[in-house]
N, C-alpha and C. Protein backbone atom coordinates (compact mmCIF):
# COMPACT_ATOMS: atom_id res chain seq x y z
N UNK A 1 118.94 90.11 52.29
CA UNK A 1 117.57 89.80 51.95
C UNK A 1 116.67 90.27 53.09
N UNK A 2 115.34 91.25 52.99
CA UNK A 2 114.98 91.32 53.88
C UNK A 2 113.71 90.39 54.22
N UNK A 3 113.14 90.67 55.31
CA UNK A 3 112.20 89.66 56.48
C UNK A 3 111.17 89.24 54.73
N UNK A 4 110.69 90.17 54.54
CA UNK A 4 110.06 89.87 53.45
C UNK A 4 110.01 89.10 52.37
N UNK A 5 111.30 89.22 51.71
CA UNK A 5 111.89 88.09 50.37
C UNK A 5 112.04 86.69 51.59
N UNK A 6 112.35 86.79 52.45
CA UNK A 6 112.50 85.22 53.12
C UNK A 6 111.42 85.16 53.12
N UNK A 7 110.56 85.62 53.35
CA UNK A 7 108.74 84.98 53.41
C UNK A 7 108.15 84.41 52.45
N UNK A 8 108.80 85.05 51.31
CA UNK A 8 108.13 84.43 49.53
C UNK A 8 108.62 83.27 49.08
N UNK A 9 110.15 82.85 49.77
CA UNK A 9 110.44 82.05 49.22
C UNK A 9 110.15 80.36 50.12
N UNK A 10 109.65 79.30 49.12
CA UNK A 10 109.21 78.55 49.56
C UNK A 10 110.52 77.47 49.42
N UNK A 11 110.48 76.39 50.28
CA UNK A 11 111.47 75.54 50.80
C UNK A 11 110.96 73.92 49.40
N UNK A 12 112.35 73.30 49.49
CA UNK A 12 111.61 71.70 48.47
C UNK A 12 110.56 71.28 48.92
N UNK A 13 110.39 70.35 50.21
CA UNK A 13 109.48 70.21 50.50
C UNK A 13 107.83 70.69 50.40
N UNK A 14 107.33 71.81 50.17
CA UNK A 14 106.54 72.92 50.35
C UNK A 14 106.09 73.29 48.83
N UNK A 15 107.09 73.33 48.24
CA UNK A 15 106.97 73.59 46.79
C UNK A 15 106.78 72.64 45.85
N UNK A 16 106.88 71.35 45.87
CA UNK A 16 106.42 69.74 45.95
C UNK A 16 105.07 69.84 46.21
N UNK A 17 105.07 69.96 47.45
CA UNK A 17 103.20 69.83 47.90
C UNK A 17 102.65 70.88 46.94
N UNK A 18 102.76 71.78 46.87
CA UNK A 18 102.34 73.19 46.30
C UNK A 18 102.05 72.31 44.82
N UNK A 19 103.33 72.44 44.18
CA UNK A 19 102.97 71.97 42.97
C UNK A 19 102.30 70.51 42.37
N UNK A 20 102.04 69.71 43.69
CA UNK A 20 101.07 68.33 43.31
C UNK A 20 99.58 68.90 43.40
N UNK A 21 99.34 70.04 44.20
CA UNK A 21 98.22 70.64 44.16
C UNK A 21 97.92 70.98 43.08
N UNK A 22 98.84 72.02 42.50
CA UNK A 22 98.35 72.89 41.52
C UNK A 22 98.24 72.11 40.19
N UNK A 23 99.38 70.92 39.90
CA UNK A 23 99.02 70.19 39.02
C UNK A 23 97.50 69.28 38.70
N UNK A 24 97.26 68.97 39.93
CA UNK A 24 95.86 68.45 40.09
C UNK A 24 94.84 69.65 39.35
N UNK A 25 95.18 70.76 40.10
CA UNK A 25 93.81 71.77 39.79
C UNK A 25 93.67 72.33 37.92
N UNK A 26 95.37 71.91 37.20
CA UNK A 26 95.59 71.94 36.35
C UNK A 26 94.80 71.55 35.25
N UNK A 27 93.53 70.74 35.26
CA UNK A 27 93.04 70.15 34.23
C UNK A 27 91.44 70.90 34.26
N UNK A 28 91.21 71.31 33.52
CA UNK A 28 89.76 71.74 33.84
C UNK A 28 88.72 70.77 34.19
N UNK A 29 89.04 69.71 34.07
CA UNK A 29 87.61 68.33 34.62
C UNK A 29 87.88 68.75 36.05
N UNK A 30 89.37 68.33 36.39
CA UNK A 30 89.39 67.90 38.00
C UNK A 30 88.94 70.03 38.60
N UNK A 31 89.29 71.05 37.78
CA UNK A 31 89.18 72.26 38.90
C UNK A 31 87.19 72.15 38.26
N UNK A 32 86.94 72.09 37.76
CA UNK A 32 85.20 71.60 37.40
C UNK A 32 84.87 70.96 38.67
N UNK A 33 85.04 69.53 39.04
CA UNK A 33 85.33 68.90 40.13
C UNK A 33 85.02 69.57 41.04
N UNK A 34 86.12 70.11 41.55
CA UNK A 34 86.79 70.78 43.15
C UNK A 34 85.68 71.71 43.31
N UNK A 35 85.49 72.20 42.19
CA UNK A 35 84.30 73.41 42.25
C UNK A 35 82.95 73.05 42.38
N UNK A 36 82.77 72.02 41.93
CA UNK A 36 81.22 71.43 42.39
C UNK A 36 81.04 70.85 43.86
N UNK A 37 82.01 70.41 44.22
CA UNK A 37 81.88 69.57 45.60
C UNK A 37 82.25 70.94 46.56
N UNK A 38 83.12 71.64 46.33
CA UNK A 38 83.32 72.75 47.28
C UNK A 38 82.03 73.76 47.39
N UNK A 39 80.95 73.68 46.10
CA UNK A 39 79.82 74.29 46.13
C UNK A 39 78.57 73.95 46.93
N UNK A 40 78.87 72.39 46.88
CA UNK A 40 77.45 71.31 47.15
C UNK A 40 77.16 72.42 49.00
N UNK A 41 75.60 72.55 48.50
CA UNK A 41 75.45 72.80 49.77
C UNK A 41 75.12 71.58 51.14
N UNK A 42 75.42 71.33 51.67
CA UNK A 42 75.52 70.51 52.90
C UNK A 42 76.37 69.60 52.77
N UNK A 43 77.69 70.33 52.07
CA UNK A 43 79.23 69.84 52.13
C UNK A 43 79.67 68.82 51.74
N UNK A 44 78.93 67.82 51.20
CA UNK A 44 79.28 66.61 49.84
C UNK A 44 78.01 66.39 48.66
N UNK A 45 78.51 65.48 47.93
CA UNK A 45 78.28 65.08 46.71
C UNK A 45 78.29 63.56 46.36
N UNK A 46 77.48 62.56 46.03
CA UNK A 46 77.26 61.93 45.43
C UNK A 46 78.24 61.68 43.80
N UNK A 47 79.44 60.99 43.84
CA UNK A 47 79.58 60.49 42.39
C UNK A 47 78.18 60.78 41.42
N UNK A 48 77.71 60.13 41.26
CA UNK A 48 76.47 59.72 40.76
C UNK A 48 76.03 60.93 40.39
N UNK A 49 76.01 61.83 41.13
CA UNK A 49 75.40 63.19 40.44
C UNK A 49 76.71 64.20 39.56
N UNK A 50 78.28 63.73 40.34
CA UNK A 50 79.08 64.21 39.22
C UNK A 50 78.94 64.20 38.20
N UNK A 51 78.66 62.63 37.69
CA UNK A 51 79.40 62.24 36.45
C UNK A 51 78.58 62.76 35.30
N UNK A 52 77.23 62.65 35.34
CA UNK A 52 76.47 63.31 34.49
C UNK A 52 76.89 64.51 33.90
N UNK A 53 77.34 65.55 34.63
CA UNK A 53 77.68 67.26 34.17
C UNK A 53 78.85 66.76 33.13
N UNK A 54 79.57 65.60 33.16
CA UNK A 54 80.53 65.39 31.93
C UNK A 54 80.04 64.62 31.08
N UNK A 55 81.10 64.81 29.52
CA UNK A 55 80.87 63.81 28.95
C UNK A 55 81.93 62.99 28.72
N UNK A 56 82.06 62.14 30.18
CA UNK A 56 83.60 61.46 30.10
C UNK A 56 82.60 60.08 30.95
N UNK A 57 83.45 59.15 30.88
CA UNK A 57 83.17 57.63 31.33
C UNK A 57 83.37 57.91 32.86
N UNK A 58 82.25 56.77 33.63
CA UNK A 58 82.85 57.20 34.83
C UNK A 58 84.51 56.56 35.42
N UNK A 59 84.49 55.69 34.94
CA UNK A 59 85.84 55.34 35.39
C UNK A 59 87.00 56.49 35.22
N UNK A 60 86.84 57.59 33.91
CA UNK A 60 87.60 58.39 34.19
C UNK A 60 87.31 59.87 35.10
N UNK A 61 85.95 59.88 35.44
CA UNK A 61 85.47 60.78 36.46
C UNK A 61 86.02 60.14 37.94
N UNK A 62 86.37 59.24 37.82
CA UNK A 62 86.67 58.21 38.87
C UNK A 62 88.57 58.66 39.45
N UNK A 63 89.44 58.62 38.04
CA UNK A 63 90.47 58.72 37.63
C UNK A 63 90.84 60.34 38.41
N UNK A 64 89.77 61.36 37.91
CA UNK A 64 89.78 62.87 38.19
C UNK A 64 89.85 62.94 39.55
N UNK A 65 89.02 62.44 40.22
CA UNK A 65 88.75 62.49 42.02
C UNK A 65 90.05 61.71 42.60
N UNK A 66 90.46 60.56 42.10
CA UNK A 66 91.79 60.16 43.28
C UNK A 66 92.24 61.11 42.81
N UNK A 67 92.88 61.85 41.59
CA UNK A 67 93.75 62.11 42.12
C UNK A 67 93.59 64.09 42.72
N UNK A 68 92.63 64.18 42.60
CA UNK A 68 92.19 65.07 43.44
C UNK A 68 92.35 65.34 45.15
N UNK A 69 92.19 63.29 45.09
CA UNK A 69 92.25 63.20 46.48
C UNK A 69 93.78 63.37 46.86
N UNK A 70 94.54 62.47 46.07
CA UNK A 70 95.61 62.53 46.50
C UNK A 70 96.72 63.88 46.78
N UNK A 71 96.22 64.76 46.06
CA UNK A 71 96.67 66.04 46.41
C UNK A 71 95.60 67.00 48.14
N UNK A 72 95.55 66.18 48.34
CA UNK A 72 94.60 66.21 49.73
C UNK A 72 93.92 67.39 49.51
N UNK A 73 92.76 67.53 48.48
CA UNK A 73 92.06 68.65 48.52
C UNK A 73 90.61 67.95 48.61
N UNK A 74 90.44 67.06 48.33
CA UNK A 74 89.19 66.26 48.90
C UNK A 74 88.95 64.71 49.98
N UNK A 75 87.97 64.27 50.31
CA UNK A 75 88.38 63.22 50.54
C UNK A 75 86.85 62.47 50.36
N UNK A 76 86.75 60.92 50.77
CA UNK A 76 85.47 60.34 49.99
C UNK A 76 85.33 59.33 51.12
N UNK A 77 84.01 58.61 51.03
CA UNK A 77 83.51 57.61 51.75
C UNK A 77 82.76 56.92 50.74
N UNK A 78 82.63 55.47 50.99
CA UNK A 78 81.89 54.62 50.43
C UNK A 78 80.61 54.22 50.84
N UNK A 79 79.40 54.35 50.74
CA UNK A 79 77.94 54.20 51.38
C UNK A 79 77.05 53.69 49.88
N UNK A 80 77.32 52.18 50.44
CA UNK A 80 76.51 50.94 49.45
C UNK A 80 77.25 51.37 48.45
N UNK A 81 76.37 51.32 47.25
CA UNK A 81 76.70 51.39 45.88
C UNK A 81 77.64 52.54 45.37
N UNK A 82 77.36 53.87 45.94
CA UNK A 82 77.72 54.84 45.66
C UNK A 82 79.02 55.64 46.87
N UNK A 83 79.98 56.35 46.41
CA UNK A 83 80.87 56.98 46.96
C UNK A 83 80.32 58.82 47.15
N UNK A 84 80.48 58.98 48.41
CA UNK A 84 80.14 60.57 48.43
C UNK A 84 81.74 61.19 48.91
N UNK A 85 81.66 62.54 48.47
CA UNK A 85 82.72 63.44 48.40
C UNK A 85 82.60 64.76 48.94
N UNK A 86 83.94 65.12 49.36
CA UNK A 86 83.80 66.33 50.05
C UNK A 86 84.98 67.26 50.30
N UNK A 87 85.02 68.71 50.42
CA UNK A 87 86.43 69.14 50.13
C UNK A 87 87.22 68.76 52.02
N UNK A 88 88.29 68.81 51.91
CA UNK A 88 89.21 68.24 53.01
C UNK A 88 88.83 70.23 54.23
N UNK A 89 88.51 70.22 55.23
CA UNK A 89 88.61 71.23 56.07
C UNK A 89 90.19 71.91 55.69
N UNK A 90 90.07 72.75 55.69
CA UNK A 90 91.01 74.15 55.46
C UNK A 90 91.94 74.17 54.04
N UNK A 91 92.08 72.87 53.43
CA UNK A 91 92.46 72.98 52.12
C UNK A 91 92.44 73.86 51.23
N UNK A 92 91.04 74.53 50.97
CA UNK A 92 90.89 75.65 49.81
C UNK A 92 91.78 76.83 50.72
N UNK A 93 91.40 76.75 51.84
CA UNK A 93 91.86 77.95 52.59
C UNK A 93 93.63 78.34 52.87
N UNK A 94 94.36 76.75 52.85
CA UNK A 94 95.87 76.73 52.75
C UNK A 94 95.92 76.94 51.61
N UNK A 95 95.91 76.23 50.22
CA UNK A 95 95.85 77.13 49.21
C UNK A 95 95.93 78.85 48.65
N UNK A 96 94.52 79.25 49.33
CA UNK A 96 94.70 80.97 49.16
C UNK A 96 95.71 81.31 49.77
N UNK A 97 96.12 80.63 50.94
CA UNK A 97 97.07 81.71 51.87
C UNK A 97 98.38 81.52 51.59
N UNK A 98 99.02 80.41 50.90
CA UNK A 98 100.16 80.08 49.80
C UNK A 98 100.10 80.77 48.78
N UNK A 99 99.21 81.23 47.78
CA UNK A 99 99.02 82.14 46.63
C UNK A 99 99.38 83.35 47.35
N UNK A 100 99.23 83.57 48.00
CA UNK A 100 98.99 84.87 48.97
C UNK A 100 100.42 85.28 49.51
N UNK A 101 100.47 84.33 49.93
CA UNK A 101 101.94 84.97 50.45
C UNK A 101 102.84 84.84 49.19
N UNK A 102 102.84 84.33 48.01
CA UNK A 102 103.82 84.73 46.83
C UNK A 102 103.45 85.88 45.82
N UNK A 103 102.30 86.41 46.49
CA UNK A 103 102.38 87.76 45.91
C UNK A 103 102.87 89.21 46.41
């Protein structure tokens, strides 16, 4: 096998994480999501202004973000009433470079 095919191939561990990611990004609400908060200019978002762009309850706009979070591609704070959101530093960027190296 050369230097190369060992490079593509990813280990359990790695491919686990990989695929809790990609399952997350799997649903079009939650990659809708990822894509609005990764857009917001001055790097978060307000719930409150999510939930509107759907027509889903917030508890399940609620449902979309953990587990968004939990695939560590975002993360959130609580301030009073409302929760703001934001993508995790280098996340989108480990992502590309995992796609990247399996091509």
């Amino acid at each position: 096998m050369s230097k190369q095919e060992q490079r593509l191939e990813l280990g359990p561990d790695r491919a686990a994480e990989l695929a809790m990611v990609f399952k997350a990004l799997g649903d079009p609400v939650r990659l809708r999501l990822l894509s609005m908060i990764a857009s917001r200019q001055g790097g978060e978002v307000c719930v409150c202004e999510l939930t509107p762009a759907f027509d889903l309850s917030q508890p399940t706009i609620s449902h979309h973000l953990k587990l968004l979070r939990q695939a560590g591609l975002v993360d959130c704070e609580r301030r009073g009433t409302w929760v703001y959101y934001w993508t995790l530093p280098g996340a989108l960027q480990r992502l590309a470079r995992a796609l990247d190296g399996l091509a």
